[in-house]
PDB file of N, CA and C in Angstrom:
ATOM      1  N   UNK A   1       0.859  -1.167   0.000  1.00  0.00           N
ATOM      2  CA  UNK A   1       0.000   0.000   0.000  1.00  0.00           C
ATOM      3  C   UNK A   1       0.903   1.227   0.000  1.00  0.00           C
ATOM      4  N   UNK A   2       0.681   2.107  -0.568  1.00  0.00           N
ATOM      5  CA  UNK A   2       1.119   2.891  -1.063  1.00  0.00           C
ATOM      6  C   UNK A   2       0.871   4.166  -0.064  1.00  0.00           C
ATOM      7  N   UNK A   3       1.564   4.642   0.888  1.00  0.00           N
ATOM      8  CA  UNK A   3       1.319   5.923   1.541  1.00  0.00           C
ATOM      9  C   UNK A   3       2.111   7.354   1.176  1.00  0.00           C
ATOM     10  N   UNK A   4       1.544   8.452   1.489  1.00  0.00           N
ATOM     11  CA  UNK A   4       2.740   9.809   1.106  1.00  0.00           C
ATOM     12  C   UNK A   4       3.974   9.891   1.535  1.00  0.00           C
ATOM     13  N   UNK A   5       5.116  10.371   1.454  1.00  0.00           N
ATOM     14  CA  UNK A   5       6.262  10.503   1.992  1.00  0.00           C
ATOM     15  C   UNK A   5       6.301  11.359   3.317  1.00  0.00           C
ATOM     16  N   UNK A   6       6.406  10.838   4.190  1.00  0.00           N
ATOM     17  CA  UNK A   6       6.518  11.113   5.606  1.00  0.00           C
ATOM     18  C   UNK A   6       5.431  10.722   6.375  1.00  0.00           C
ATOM     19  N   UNK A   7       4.246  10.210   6.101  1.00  0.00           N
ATOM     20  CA  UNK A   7       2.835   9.936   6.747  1.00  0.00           C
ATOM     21  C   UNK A   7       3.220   8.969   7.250  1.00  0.00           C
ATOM     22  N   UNK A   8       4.076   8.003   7.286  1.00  0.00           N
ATOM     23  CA  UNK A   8       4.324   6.653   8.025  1.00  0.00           C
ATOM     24  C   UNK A   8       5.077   7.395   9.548  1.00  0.00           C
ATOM     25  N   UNK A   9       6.448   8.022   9.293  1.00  0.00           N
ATOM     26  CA  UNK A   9       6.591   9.022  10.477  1.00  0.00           C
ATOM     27  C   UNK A   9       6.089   9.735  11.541  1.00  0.00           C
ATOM     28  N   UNK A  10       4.616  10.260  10.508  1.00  0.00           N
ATOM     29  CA  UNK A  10       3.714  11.057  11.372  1.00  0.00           C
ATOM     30  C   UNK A  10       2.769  10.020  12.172  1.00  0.00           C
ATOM     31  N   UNK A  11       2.592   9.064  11.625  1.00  0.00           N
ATOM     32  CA  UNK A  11       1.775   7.855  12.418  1.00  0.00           C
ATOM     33  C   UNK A  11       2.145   7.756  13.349  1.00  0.00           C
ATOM     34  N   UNK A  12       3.488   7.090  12.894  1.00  0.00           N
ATOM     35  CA  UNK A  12       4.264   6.656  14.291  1.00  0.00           C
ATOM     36  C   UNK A  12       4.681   7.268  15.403  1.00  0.00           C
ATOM     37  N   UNK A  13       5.126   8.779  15.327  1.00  0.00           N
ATOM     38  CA  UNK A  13       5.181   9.624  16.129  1.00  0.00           C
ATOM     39  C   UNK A  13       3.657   9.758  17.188  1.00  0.00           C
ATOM     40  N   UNK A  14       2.537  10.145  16.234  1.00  0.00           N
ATOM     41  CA  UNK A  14       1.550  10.499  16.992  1.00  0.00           C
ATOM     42  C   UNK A  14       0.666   9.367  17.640  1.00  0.00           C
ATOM     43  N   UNK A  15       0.565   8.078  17.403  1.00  0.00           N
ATOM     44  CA  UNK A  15       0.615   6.529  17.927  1.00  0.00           C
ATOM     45  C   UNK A  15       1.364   6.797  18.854  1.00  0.00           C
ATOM     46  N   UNK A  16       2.718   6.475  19.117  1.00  0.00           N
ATOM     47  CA  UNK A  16       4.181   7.139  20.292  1.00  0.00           C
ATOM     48  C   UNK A  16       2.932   8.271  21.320  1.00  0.00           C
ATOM     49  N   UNK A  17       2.969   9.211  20.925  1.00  0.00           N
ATOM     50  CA  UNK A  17       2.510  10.438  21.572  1.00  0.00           C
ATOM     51  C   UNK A  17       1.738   9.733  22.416  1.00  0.00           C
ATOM     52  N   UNK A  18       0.337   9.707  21.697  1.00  0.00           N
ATOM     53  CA  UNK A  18      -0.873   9.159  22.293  1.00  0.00           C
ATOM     54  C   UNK A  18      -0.975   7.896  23.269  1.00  0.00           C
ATOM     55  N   UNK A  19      -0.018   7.050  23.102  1.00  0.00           N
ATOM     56  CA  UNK A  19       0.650   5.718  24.107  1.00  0.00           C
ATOM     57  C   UNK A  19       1.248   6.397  24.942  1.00  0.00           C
ATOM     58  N   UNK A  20       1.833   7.222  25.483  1.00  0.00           N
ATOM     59  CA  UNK A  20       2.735   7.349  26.255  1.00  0.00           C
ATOM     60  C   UNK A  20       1.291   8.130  27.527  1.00  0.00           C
ATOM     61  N   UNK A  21       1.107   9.057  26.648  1.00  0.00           N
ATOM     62  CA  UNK A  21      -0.134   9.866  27.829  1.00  0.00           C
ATOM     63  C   UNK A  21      -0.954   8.996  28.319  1.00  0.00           C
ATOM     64  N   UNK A  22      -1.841   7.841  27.742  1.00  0.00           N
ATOM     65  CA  UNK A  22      -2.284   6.825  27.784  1.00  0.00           C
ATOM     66  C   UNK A  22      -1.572   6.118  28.854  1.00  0.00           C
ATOM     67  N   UNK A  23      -0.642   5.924  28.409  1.00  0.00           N
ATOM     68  CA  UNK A  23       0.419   5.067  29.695  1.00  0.00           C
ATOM     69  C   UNK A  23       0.794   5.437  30.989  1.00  0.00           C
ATOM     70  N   UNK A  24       0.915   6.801  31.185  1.00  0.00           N
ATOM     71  CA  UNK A  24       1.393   7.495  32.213  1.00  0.00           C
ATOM     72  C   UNK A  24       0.320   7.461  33.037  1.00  0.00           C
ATOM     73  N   UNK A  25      -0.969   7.866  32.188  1.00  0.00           N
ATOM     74  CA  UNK A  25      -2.316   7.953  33.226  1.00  0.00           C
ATOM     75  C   UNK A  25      -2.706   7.235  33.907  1.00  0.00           C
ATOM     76  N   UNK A  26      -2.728   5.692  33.186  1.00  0.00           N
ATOM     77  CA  UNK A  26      -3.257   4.532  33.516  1.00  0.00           C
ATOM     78  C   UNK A  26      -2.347   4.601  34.794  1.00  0.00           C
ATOM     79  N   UNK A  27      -0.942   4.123  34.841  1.00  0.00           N
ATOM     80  CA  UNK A  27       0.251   4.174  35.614  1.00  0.00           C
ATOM     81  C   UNK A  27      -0.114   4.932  36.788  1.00  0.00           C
ATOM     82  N   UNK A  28      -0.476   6.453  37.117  1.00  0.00           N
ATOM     83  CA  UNK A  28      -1.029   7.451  37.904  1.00  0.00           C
ATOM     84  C   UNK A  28      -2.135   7.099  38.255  1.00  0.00           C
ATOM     85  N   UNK A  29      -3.531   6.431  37.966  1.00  0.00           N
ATOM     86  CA  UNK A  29      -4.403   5.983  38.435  1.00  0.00           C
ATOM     87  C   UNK A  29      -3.989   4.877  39.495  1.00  0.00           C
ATOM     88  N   UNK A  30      -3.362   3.887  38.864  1.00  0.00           N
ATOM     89  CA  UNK A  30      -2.934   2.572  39.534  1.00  0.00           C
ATOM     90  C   UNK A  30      -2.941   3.166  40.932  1.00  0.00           C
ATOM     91  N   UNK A  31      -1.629   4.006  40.889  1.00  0.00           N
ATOM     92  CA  UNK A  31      -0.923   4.343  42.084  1.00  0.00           C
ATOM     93  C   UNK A  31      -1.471   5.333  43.093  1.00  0.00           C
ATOM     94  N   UNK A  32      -2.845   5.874  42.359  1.00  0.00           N
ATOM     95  CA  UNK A  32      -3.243   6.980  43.274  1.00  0.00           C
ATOM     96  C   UNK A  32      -4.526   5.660  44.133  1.00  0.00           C
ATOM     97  N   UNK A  33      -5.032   4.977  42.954  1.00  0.00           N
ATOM     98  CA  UNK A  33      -6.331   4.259  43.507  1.00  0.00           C
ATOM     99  C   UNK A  33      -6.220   2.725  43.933  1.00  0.00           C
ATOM    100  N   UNK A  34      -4.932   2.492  43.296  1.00  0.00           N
ATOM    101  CA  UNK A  34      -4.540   1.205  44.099  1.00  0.00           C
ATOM    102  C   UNK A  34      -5.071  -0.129  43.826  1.00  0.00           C
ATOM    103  N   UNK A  35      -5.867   0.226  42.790  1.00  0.00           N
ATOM    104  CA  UNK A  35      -6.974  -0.659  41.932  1.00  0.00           C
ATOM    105  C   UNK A  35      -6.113  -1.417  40.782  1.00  0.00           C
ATOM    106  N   UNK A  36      -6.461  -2.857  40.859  1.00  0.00           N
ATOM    107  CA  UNK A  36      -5.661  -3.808  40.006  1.00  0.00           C
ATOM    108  C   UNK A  36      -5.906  -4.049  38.863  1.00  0.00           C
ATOM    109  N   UNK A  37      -7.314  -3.652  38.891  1.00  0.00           N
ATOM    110  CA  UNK A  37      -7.858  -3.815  37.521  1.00  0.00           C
ATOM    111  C   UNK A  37      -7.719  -2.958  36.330  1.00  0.00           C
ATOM    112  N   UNK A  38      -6.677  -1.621  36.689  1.00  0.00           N
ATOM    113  CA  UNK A  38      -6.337  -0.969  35.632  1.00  0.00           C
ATOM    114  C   UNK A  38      -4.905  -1.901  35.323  1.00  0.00           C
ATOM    115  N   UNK A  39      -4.593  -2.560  35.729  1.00  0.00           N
ATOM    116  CA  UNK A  39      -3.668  -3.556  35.341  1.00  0.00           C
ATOM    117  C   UNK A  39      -3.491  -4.258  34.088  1.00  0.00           C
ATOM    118  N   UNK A  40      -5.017  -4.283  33.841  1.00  0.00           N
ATOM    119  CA  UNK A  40      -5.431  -5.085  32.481  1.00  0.00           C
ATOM    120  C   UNK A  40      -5.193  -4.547  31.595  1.00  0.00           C
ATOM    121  N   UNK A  41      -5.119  -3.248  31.284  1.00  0.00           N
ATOM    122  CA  UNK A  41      -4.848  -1.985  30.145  1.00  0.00           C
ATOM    123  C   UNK A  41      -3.644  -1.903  29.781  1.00  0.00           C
ATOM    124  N   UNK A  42      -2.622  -2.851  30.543  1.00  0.00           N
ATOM    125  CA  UNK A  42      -1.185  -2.888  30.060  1.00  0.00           C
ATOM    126  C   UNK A  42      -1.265  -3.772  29.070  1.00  0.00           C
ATOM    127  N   UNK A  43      -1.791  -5.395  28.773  1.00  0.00           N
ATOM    128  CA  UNK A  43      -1.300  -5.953  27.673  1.00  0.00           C
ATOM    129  C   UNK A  43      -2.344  -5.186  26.667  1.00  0.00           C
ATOM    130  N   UNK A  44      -3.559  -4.909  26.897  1.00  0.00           N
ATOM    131  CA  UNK A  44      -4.273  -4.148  25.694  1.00  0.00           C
ATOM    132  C   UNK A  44      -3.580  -2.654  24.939  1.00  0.00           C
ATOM    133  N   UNK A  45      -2.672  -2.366  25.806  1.00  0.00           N
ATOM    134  CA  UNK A  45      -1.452  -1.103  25.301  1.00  0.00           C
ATOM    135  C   UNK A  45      -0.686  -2.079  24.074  1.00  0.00           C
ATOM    136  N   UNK A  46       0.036  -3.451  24.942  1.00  0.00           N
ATOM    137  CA  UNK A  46       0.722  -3.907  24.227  1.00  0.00           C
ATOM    138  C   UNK A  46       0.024  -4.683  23.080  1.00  0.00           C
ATOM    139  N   UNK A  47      -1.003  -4.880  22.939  1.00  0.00           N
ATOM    140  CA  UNK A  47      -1.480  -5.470  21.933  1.00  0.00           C
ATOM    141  C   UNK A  47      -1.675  -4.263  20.564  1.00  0.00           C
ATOM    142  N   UNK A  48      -2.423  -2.993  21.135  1.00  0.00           N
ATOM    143  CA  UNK A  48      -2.374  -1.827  20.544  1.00  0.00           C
ATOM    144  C   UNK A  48      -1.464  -1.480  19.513  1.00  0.00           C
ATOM    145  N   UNK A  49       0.360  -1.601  20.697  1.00  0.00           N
ATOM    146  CA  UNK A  49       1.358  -1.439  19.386  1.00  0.00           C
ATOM    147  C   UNK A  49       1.642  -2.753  18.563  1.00  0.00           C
ATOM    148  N   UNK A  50       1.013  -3.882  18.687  1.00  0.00           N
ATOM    149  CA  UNK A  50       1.197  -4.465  17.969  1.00  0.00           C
ATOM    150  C   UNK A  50       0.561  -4.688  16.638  1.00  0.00           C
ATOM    151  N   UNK A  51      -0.755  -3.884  16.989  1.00  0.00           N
ATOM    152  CA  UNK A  51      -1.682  -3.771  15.774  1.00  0.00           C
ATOM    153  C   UNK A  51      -0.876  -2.350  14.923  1.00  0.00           C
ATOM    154  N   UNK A  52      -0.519  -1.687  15.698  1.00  0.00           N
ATOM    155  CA  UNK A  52       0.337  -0.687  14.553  1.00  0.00           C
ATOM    156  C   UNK A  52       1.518  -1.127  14.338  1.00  0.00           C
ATOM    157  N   UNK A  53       2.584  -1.989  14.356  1.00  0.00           N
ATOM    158  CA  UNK A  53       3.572  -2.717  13.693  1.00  0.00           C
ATOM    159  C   UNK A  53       3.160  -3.261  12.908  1.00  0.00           C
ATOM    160  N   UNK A  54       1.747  -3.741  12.338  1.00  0.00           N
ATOM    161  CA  UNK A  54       1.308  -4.952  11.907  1.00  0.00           C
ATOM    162  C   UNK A  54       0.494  -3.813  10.702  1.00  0.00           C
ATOM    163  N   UNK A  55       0.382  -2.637  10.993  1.00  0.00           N
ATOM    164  CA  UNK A  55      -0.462  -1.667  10.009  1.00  0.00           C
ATOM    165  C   UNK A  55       0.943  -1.259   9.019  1.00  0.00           C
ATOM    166  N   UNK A  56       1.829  -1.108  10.168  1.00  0.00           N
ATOM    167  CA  UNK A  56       2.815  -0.147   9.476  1.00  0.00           C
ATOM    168  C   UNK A  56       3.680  -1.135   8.703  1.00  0.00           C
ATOM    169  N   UNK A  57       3.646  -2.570   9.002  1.00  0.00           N
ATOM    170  CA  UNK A  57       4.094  -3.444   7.774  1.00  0.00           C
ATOM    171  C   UNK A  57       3.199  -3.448   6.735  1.00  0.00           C
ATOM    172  N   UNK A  58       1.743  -3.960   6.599  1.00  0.00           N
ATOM    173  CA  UNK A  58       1.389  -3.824   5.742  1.00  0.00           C
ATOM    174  C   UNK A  58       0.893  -2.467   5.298  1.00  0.00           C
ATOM    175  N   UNK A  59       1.471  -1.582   5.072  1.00  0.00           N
ATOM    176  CA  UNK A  59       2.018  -0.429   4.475  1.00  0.00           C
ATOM    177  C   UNK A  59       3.444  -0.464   3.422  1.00  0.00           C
ATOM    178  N   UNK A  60       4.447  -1.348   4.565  1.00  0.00           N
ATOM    179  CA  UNK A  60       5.309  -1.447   3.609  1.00  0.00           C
ATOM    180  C   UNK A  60       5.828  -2.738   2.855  1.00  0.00           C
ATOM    181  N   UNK A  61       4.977  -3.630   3.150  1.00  0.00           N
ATOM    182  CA  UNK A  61       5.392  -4.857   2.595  1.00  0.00           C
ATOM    183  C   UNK A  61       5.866  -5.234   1.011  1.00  0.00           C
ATOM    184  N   UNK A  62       5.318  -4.597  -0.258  1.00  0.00           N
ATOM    185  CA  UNK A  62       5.909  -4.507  -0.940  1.00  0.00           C
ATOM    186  C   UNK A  62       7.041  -4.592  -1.635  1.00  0.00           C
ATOM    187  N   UNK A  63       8.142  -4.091  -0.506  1.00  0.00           N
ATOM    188  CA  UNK A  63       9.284  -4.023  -0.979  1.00  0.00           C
ATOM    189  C   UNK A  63       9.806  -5.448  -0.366  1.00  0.00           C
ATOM    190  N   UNK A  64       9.585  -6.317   0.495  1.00  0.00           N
ATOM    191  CA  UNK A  64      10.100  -7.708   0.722  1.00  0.00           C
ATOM    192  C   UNK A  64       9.194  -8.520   0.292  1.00  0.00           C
ATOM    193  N   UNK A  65       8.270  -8.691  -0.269  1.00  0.00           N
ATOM    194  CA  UNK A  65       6.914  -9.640  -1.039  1.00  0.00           C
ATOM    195  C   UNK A  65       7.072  -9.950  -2.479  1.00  0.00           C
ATOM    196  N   UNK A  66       7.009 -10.918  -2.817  1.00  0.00           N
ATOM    197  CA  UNK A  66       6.826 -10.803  -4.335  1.00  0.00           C
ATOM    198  C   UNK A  66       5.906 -10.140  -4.734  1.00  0.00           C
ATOM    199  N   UNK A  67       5.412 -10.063  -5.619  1.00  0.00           N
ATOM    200  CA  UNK A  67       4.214  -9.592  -6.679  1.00  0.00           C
ATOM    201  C   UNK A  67       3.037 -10.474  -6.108  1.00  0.00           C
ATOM    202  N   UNK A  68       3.217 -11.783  -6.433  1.00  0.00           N
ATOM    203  CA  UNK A  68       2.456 -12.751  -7.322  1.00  0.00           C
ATOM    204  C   UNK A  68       2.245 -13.229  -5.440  1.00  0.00           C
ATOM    205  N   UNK A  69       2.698 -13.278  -4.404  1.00  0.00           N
ATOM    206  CA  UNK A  69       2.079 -13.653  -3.096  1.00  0.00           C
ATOM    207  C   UNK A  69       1.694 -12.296  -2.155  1.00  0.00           C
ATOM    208  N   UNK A  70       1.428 -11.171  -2.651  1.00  0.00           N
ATOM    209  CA  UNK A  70       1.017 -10.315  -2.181  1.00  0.00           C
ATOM    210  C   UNK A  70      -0.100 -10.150  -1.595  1.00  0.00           C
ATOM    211  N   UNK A  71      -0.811 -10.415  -2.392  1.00  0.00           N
ATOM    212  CA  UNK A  71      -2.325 -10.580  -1.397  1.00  0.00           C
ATOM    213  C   UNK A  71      -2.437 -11.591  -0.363  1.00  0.00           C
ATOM    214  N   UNK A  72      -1.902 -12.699  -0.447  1.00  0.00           N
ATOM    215  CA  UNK A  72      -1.521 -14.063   0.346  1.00  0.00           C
ATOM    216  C   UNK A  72      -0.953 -13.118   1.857  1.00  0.00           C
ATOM    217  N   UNK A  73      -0.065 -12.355   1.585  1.00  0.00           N
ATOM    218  CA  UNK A  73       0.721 -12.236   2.454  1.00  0.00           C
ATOM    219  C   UNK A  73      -0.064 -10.687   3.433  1.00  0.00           C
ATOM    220  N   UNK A  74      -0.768 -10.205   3.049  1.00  0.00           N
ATOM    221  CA  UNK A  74      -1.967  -8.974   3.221  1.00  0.00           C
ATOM    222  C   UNK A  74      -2.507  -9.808   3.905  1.00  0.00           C
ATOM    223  N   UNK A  75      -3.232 -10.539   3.167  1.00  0.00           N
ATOM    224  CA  UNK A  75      -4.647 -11.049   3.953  1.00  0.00           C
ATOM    225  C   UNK A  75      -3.895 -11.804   5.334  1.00  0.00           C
ATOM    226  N   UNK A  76      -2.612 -12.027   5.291  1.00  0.00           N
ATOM    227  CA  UNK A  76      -2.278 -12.380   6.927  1.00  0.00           C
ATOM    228  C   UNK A  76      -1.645 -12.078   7.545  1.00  0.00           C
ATOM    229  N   UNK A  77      -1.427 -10.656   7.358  1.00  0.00           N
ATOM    230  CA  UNK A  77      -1.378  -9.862   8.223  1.00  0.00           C
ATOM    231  C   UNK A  77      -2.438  -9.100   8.511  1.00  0.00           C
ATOM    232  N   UNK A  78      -3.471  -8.942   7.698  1.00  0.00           N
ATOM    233  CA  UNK A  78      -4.672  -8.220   8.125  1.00  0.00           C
ATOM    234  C   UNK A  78      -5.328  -8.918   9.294  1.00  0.00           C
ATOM    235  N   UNK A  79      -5.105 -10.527   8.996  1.00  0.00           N
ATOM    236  CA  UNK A  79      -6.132 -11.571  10.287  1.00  0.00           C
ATOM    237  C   UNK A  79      -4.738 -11.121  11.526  1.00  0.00           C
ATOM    238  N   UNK A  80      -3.492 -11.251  11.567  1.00  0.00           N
ATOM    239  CA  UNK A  80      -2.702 -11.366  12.724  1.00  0.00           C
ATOM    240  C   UNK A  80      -3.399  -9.961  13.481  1.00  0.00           C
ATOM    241  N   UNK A  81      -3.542  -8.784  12.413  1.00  0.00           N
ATOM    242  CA  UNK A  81      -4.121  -7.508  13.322  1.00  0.00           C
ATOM    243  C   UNK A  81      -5.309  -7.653  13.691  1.00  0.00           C
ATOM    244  N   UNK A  82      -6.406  -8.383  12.995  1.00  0.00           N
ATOM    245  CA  UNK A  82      -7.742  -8.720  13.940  1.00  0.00           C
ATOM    246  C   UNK A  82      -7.572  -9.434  15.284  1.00  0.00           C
ATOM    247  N   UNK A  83      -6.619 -10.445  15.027  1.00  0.00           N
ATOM    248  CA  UNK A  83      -6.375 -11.322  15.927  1.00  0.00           C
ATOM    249  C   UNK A  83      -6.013 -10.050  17.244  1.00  0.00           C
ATOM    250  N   UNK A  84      -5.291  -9.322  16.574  1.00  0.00           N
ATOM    251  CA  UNK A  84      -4.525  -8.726  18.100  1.00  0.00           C
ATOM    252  C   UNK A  84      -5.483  -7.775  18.513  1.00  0.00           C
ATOM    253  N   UNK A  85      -6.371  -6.982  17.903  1.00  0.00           N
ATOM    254  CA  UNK A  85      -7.069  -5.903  17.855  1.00  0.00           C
ATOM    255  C   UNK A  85      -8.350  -6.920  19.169  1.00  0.00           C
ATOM    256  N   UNK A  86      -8.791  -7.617  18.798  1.00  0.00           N
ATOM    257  CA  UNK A  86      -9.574  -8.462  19.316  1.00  0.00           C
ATOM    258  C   UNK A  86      -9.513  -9.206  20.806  1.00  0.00           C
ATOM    259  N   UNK A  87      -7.775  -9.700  21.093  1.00  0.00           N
ATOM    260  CA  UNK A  87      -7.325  -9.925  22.329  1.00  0.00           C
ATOM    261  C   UNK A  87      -7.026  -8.251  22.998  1.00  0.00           C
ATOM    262  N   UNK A  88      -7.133  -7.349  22.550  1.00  0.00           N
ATOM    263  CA  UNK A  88      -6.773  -5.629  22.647  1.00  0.00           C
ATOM    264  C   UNK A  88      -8.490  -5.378  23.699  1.00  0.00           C
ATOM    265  N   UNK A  89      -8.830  -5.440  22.626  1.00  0.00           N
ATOM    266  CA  UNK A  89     -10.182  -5.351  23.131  1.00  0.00           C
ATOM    267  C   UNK A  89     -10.941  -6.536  24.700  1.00  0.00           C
ATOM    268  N   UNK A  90     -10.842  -7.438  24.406  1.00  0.00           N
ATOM    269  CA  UNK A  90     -10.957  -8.601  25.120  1.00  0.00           C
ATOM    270  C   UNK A  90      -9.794  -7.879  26.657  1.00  0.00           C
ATOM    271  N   UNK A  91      -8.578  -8.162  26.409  1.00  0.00           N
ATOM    272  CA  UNK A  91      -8.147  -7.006  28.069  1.00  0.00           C
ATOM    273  C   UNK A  91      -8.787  -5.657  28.268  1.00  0.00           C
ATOM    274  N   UNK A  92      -9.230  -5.069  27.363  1.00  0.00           N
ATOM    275  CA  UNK A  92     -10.275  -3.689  28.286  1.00  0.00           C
ATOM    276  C   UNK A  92     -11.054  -4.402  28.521  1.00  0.00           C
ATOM    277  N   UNK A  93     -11.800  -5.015  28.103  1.00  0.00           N
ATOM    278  CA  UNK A  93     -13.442  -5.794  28.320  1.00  0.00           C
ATOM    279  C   UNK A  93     -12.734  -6.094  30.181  1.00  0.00           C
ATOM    280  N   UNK A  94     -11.812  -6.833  30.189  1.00  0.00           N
ATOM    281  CA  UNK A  94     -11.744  -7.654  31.582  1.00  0.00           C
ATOM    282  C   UNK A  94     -11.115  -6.366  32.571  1.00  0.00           C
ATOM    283  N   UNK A  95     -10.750  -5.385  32.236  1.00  0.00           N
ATOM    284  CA  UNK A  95      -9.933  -4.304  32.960  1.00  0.00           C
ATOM    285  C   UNK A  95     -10.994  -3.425  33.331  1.00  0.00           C
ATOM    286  N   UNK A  96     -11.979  -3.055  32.542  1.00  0.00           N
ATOM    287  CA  UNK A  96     -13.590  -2.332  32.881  1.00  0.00           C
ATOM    288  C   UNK A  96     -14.087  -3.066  33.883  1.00  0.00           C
ATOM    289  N   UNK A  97     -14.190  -4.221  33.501  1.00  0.00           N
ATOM    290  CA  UNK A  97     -15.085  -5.287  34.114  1.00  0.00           C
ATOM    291  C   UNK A  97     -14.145  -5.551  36.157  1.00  0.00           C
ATOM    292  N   UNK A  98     -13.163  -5.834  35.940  1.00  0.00           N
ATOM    293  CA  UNK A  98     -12.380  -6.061  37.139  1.00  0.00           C
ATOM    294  C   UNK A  98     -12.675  -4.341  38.124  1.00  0.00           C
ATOM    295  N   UNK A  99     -12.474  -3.232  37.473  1.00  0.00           N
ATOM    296  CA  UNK A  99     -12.443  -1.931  37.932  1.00  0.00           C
ATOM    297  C   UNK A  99     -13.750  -1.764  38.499  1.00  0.00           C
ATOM    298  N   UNK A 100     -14.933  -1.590  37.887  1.00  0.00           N
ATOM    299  CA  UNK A 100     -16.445  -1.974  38.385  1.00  0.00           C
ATOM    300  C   UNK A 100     -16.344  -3.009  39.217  1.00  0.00           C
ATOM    301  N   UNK A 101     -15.812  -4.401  39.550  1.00  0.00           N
ATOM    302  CA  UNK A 101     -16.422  -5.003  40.611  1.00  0.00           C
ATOM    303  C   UNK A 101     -15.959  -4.373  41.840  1.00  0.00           C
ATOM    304  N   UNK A 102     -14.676  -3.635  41.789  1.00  0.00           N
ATOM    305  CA  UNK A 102     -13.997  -3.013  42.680  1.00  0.00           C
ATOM    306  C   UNK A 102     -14.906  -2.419  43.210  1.00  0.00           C
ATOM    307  N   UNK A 103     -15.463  -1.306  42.754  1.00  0.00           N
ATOM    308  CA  UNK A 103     -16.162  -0.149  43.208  1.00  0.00           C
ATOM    309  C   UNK A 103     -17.708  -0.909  44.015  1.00  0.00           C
TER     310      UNK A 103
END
């Protein structure tokens, strides 16, 4: 897939950005409220950047793919990012869920 020159940069930077504030907060909650269940929001972080490693390859895959297994090789990385997007989702589901029984 074909993106503009520098838009892969700007992704990644502002992905970066947005994880880190994300991270710090969660981190600052933990410690102010002592609550375990924001605990869960750590592998759904890490699943997060894994769905953007997995965007930002297939962005550039092209240049290590043949031609002729290209779509082969798309379509699995598109399922590895459902896959992760899905266990992403699935730890908030249990990190909401753990935080509410708290309360």
């Amino acid at each position: 897939m074909q993106l503009e020159q520098g838009v892969e940069t700007l992704l990644l930077f502002g992905f970066s950005i947005i994880l880190v504030i994300v991270a710090i907060f969660i981190f600052f909650l933990f410690f102010k409220y002592k609550n375990k269940g924001l605990l869960w929001f750590i592998p759904q972080l890490l699943l997060l950047c894994l769905c953007c490693y997995l965007f930002l390859l297939l962005t550039k895959n092209e240049s290590f793919v043949s031609h002729a297994m290209l779509s082969e090789e798309n379509s699995l990385i598109i399922g590895y990012l459902g896959i992760s997007w899905a266990l992403s989702m699935f730890f908030m589901i249990l990190g909401i869920s753990s935080i509410l029984k708290h309360n």
